[in-house]
Each structure stands twice: as C-alpha cells, then as structure tokens.
C-alpha atoms as a PDB file:
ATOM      1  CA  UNK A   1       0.000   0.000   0.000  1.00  0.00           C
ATOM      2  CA  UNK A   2       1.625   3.405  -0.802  1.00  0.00           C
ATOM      3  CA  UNK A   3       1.524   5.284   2.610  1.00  0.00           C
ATOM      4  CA  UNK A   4       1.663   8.766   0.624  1.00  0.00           C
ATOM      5  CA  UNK A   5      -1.770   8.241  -0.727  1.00  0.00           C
ATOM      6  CA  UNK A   6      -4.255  11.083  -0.111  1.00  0.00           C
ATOM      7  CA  UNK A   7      -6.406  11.083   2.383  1.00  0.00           C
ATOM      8  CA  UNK A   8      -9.468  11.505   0.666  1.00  0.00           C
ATOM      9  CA  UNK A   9      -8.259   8.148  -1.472  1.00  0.00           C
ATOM     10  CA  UNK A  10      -8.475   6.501   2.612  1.00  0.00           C
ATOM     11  CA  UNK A  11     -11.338   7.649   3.439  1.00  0.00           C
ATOM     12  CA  UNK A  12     -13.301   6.135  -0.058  1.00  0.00           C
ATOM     13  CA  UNK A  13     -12.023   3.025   0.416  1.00  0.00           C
ATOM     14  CA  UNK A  14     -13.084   2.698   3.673  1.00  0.00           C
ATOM     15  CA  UNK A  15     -16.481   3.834   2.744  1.00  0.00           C
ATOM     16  CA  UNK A  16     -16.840   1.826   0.246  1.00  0.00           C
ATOM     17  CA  UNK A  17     -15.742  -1.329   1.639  1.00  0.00           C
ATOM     18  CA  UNK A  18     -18.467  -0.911   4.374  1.00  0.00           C
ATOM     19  CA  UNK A  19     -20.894  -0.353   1.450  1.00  0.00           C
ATOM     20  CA  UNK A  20     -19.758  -3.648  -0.505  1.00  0.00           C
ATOM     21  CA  UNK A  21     -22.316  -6.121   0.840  1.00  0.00           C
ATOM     22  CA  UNK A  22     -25.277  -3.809   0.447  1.00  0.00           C
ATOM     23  CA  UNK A  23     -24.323  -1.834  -2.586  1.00  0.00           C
ATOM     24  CA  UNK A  24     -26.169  -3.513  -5.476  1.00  0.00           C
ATOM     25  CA  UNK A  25     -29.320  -3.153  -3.487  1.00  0.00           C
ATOM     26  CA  UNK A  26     -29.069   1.149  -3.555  1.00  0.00           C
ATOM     27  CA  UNK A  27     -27.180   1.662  -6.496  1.00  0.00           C
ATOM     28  CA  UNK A  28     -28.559  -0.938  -9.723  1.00  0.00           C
ATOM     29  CA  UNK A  29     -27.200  -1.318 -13.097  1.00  0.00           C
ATOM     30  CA  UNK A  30     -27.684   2.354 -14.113  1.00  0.00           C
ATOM     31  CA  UNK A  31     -26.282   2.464 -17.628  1.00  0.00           C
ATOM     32  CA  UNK A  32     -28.950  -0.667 -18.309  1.00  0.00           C
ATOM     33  CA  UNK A  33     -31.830   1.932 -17.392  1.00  0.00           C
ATOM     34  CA  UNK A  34     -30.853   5.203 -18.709  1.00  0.00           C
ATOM     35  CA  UNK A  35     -30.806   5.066 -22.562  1.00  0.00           C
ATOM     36  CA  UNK A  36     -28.522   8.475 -23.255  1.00  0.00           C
ATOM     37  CA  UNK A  37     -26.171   6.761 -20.668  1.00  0.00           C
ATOM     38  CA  UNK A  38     -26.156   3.856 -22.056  1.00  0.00           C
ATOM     39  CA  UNK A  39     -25.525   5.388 -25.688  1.00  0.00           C
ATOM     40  CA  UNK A  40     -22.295   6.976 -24.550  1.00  0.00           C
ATOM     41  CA  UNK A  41     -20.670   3.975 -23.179  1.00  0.00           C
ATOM     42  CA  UNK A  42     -21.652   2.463 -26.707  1.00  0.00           C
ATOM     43  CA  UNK A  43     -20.010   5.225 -28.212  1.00  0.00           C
ATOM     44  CA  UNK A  44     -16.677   4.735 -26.353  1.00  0.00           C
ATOM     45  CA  UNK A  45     -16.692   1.064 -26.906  1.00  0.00           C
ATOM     46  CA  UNK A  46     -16.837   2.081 -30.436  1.00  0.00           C
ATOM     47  CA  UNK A  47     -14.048   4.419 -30.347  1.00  0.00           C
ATOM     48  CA  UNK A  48     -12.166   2.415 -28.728  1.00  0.00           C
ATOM     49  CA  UNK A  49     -12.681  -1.270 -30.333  1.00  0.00           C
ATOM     50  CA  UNK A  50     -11.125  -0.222 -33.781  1.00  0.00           C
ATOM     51  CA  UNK A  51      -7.300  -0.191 -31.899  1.00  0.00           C
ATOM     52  CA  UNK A  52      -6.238  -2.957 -30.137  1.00  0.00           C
ATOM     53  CA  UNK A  53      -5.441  -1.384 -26.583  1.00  0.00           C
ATOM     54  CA  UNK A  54      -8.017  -2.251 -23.931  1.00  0.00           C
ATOM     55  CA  UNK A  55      -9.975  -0.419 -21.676  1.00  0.00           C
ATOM     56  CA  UNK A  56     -10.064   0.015 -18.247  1.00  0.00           C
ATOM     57  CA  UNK A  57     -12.927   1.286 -16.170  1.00  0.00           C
ATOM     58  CA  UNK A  58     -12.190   3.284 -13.526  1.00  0.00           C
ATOM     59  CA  UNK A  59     -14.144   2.981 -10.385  1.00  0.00           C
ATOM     60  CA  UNK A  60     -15.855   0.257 -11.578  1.00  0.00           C
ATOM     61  CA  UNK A  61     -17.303  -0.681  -8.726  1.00  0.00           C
ATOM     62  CA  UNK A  62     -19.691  -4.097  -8.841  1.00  0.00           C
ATOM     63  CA  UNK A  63     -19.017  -4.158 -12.616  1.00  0.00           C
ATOM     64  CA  UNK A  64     -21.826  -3.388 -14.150  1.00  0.00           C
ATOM     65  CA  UNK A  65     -20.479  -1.303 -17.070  1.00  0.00           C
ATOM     66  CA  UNK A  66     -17.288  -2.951 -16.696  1.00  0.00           C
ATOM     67  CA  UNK A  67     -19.273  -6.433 -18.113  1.00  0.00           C
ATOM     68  CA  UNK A  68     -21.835  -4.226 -20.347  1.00  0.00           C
ATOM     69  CA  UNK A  69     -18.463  -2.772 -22.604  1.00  0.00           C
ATOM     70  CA  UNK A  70     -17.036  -6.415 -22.628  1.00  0.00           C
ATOM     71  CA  UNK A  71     -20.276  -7.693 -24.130  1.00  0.00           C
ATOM     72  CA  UNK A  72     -19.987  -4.712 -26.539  1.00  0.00           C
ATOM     73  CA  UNK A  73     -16.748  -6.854 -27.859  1.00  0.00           C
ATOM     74  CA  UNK A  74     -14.255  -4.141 -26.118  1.00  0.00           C
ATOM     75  CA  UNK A  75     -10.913  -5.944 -24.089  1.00  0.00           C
ATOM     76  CA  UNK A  76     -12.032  -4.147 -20.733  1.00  0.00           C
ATOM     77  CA  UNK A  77     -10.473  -4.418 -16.873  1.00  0.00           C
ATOM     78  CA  UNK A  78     -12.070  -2.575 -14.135  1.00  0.00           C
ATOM     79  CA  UNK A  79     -10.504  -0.943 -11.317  1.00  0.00           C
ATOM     80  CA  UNK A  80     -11.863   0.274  -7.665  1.00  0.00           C
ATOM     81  CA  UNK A  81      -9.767   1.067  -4.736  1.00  0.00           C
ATOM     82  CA  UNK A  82     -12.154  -1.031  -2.752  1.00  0.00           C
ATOM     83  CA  UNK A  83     -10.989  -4.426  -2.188  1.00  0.00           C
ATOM     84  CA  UNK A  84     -14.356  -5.616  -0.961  1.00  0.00           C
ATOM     85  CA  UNK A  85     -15.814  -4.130  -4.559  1.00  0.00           C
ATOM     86  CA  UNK A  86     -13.467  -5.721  -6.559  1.00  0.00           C
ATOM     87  CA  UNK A  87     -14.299  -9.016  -4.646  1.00  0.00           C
ATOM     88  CA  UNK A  88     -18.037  -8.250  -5.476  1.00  0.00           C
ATOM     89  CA  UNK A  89     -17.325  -7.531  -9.090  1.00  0.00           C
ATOM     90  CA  UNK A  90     -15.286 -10.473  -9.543  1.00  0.00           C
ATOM     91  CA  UNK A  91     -17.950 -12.794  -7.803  1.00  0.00           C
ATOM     92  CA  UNK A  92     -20.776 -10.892 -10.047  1.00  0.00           C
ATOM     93  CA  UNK A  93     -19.144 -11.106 -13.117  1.00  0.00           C
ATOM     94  CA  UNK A  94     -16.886 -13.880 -12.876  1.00  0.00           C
ATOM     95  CA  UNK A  95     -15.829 -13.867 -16.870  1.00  0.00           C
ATOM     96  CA  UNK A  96     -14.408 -10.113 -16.233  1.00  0.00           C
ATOM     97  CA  UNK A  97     -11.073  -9.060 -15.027  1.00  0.00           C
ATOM     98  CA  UNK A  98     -11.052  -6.790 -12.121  1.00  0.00           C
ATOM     99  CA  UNK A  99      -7.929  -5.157  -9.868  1.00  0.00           C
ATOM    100  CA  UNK A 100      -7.706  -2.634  -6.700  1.00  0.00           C
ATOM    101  CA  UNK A 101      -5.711   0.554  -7.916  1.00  0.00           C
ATOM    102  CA  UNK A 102      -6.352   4.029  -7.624  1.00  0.00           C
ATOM    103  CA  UNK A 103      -7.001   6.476 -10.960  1.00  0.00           C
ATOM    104  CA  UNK A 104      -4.394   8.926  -9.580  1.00  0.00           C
ATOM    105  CA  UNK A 105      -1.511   6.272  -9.250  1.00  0.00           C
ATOM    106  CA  UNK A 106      -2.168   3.387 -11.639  1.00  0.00           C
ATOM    107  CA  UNK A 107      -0.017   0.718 -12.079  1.00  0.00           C
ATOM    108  CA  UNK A 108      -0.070   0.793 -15.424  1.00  0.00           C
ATOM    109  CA  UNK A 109       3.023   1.711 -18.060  1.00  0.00           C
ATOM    110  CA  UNK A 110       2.785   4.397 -20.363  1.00  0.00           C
ATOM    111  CA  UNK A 111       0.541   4.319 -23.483  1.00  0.00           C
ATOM    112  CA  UNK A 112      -1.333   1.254 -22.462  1.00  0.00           C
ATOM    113  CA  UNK A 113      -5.077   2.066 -22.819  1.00  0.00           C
ATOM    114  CA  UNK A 114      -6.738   2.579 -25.845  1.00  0.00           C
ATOM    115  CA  UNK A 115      -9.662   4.124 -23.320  1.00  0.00           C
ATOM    116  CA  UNK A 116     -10.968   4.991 -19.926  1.00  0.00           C
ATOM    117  CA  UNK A 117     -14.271   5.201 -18.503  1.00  0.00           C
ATOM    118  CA  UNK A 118     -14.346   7.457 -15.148  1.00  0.00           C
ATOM    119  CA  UNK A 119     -18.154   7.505 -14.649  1.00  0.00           C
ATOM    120  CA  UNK A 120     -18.673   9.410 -11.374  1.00  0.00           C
ATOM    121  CA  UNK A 121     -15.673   8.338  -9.612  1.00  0.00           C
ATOM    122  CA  UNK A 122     -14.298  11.944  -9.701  1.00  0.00           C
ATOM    123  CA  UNK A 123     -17.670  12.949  -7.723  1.00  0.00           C
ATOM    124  CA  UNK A 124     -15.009  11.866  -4.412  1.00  0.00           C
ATOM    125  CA  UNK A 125     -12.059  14.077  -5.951  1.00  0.00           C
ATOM    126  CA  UNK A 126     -11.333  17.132  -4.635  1.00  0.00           C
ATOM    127  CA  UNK A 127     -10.546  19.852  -7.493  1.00  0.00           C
ATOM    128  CA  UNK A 128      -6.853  20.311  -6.380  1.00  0.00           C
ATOM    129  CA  UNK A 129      -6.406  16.245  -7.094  1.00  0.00           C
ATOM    130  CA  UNK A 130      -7.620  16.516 -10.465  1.00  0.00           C
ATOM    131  CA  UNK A 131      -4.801  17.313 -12.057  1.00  0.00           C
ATOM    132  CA  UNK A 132      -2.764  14.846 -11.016  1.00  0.00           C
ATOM    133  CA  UNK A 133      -5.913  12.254 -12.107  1.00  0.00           C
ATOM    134  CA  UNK A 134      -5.942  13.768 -15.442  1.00  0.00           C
ATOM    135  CA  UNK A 135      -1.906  13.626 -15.814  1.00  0.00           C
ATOM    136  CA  UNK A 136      -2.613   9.813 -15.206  1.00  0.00           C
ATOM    137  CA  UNK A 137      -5.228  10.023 -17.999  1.00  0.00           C
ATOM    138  CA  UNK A 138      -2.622  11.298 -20.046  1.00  0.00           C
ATOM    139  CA  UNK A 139       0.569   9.391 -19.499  1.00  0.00           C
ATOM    140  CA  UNK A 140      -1.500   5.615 -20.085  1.00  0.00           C
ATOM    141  CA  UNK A 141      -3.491   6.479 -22.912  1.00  0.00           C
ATOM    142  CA  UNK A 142      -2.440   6.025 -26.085  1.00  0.00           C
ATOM    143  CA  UNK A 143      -2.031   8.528 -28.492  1.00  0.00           C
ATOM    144  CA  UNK A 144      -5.581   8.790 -30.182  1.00  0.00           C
ATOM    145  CA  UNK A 145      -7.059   7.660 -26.664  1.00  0.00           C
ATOM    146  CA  UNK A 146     -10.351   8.501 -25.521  1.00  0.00           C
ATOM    147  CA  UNK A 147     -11.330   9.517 -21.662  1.00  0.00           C
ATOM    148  CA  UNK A 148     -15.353   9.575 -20.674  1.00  0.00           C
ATOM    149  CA  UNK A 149     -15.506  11.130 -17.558  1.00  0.00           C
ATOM    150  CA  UNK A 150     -19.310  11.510 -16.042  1.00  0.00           C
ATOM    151  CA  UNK A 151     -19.885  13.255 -12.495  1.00  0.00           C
ATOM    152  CA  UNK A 152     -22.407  14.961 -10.936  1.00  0.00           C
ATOM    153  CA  UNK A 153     -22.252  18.730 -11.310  1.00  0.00           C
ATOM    154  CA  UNK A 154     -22.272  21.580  -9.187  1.00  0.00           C
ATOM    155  CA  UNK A 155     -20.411  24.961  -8.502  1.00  0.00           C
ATOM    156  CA  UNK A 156     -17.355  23.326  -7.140  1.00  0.00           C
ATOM    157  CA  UNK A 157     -19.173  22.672  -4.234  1.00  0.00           C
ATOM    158  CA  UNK A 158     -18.141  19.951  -1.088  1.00  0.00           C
ATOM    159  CA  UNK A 159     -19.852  18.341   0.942  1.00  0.00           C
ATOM    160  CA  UNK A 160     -20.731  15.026   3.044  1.00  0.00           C
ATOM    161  CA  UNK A 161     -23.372  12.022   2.311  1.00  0.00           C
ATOM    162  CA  UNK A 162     -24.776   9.776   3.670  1.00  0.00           C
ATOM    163  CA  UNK A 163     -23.221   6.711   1.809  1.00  0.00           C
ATOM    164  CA  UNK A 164     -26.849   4.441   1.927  1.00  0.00           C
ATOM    165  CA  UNK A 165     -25.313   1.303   2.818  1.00  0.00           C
ATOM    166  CA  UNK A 166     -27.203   0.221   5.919  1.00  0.00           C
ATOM    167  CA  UNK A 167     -24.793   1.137   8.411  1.00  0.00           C
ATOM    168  CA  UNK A 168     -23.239   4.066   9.306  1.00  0.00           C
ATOM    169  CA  UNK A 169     -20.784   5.731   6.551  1.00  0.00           C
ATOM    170  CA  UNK A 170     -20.651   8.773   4.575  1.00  0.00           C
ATOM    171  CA  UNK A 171     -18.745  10.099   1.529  1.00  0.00           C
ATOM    172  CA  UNK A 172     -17.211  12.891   0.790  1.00  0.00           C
ATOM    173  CA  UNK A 173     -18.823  14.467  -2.532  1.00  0.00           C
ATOM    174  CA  UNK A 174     -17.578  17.329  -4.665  1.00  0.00           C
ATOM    175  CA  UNK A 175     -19.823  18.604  -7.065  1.00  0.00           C
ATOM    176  CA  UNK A 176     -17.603  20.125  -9.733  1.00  0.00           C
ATOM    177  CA  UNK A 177     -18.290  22.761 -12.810  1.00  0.00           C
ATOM    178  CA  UNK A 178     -18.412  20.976 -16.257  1.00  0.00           C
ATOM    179  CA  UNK A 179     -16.286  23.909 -17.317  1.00  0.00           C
ATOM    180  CA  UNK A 180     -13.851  23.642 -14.010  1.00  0.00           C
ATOM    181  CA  UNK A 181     -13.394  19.497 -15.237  1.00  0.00           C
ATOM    182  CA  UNK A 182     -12.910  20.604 -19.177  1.00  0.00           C
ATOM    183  CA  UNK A 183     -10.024  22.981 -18.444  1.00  0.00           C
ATOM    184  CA  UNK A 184      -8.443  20.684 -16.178  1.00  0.00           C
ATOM    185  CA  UNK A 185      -8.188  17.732 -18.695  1.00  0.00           C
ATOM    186  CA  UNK A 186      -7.568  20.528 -21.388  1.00  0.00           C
ATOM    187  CA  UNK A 187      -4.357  21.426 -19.374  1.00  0.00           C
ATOM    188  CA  UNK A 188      -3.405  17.578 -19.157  1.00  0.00           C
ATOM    189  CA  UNK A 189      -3.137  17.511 -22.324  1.00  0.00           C
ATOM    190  CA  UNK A 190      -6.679  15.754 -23.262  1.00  0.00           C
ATOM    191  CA  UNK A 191      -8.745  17.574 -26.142  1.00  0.00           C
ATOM    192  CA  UNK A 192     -12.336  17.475 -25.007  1.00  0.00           C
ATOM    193  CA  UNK A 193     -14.379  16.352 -27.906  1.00  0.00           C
ATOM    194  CA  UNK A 194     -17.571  16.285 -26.695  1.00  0.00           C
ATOM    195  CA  UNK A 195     -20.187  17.377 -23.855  1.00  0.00           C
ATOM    196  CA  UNK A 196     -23.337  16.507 -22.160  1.00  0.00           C
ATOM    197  CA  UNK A 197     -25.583  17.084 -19.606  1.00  0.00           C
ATOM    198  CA  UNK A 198     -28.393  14.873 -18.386  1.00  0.00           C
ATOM    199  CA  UNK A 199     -30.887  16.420 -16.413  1.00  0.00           C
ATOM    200  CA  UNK A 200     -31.888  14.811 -12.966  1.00  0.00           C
ATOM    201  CA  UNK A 201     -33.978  11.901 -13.315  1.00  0.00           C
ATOM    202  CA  UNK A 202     -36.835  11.298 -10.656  1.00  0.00           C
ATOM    203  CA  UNK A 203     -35.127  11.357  -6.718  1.00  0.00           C
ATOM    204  CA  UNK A 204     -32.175  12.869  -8.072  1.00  0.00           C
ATOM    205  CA  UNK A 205     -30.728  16.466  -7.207  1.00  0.00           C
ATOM    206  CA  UNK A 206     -28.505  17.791  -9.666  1.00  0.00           C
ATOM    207  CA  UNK A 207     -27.549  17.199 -13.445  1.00  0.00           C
ATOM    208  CA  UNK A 208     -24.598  14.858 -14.615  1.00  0.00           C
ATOM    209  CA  UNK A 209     -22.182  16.291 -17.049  1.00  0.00           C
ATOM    210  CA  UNK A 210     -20.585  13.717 -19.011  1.00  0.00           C
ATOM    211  CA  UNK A 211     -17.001  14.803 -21.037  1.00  0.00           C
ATOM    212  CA  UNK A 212     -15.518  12.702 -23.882  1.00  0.00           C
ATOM    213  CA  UNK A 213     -11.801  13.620 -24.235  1.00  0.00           C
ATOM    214  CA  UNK A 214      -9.230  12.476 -26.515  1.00  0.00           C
ATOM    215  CA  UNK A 215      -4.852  12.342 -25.945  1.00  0.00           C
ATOM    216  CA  UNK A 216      -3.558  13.846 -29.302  1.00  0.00           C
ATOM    217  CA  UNK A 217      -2.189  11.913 -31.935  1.00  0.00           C
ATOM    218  CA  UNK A 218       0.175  11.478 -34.186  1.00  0.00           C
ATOM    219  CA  UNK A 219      -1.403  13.038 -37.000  1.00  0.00           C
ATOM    220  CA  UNK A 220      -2.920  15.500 -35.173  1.00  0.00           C
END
C-alpha cells in the first residue's frame, strides 16, 4: 500500500468497503436503465474497439459497465480502490477481469489504454487532485485515446453524504463545474471532444455532465 496516498483516497475506500455487501441493493445497473447513458458507453466502446489497446474502467465498482463494454466486444479491466468491490465484481461477473488501484496512481506503463471510462468516480475528488488524475489520464493512454468522464455537477461545491449502505458511513462528494473538469483535462493535455448534460432523473438532485476527451495523436 503506498503510505503517501491522499487522504481523501483513505477515506473512499473505507467507505466503500463498508458499502460492498449492500451496494447492489441502492445503487442498480444504471447504464442498463438510462438510454442516453447507455448510448455513450456504446459510443466509447466504439471508439475504442477499432485499436487494439483495452480499456479500463475506472471505479468500476460491482461491474456493471465494466461487463456491459465487454459484451460490446471491447478488451475491458475494471478498477476500484475497494478491495471488498473488486471481490463483489469479480464474484458478479466472474468472466471479467477486475484489480484494486487508484485512478491517480495506476499501475499501469505508459501508453497502455486505448480508453478509460471514469463515470462518477471523480464525484469523491477534490478539485486540487484533479490534475494529477488527469496527468494519469494522459501518461496511459495512447495517443488517439479517448477519456469519458461523467460526475455529478455543481459549482465546485463539497460536501458530506450519507453513503446508503445500511450502516453508518458517509462520503465525501464534490460537485464540480463541467467547465472547471474541461479545463483541467484541457491542461493535461486531453482535447475534449464532446459534452453533455443529463438532467436529474426522478429522486435525483442535480444534473450529470458527461465529457468525452481524446490524448492527441500522431497526425494530429
């Protein structure tokens, strides 16, 4: 375990191994129920299944879009720093790769990924450790590589949730700009190629802005 690790990288994976056993129950397979969703995973599976690099979902959680971009014929591994939710991921999808690593130290070489999904994993990222996510972005995607990163949005906000597990633990949330998230992957070095935002759907609070960026390549 690397001991310089933030703190807010802790205190997830704590919170999230105490949500493990009960987390399927509060938080279902949401790319299978939200059609616009699910069409932008489709599209990165597409961009991504025409080079031969796989790739990895970050914060994958139980592995629901993890498995959903493998049956889209895409060479996928997820990642959570949660032991306990790559155990649950590897029990509920047993024909999928999964590993414990962290998106702002991965132990991955250089120029490795032909993609990355980060589908609100920065929503626990506090805006001064997004650079150094985004510089990971940068230095394992290949050149041509393509980044969708969805979070919930809010005016660079912070705050504390209630993490719905059944017992007691809470998350720390940040609720960042879409603009504030562009300019940091712009200054990693990621062209942002394309934007959305989803309105709430029904017991939600606030709007999910979803990014596709793209490391330069050669020919570009």
């Amino acid at each position: 375990m690397n001991h310089q690790e933030p703190d807010f990288v802790r205190t997830a994976r704590l919170a999230y191994d105490a949500m493990a056993p009960y987390y399927d129950a509060h938080h279902p397979d949401t790319p299978g129920n939200r059609p616009l969703e699910s069409a932008l995973v489709g599209a990165l599976a597409d961009l991504v299944r025409a080079g031969p690099a796989p790739l990895a979902d970050l914060g994958c959680g139980p592995g629901h879009v993890t498995a959903r971009l493998q049956d889209l014929g895409v060479p996928v591994f997820g990642v959570d720093l949660s032991p306990r939710m790559v155990d649950l991921a590897r029990r509920t999808h047993p024909g999928v790769r999964f590993h414990v690593g962290t998106m702002t130290a991965l132990d991955l070489p250089p120029d490795t990924l032909g993609g990355i999904a980060a589908l609100d994993v920065i929503d626990h990222v506090p805006q001064e450790h997004l650079p150094t996510a985004f510089d990971e972005f940068h230095r394992v995607l290949t050149p041509g590589g393509h980044a969708l990163v969805a979070f919930r949005t809010g005016d660079d906000e912070h705050g504390r949730v209630a993490g719905g597990s059944g017992r007691e633990t809470a998350l720390d949330h940040h609720w960042h700009a879409p603009q504030t998230v562009a300019d940091h992957l712009a200054k990693a070095g990621l062209s942002l190629r394309a934007r959305m935002l989803l309105e709430p759907d029904a017991g939600e609070h606030r709007p999910r802005a979803f990014l596709l960026a793209r490391k330069p390549g050669p020919l570009d």
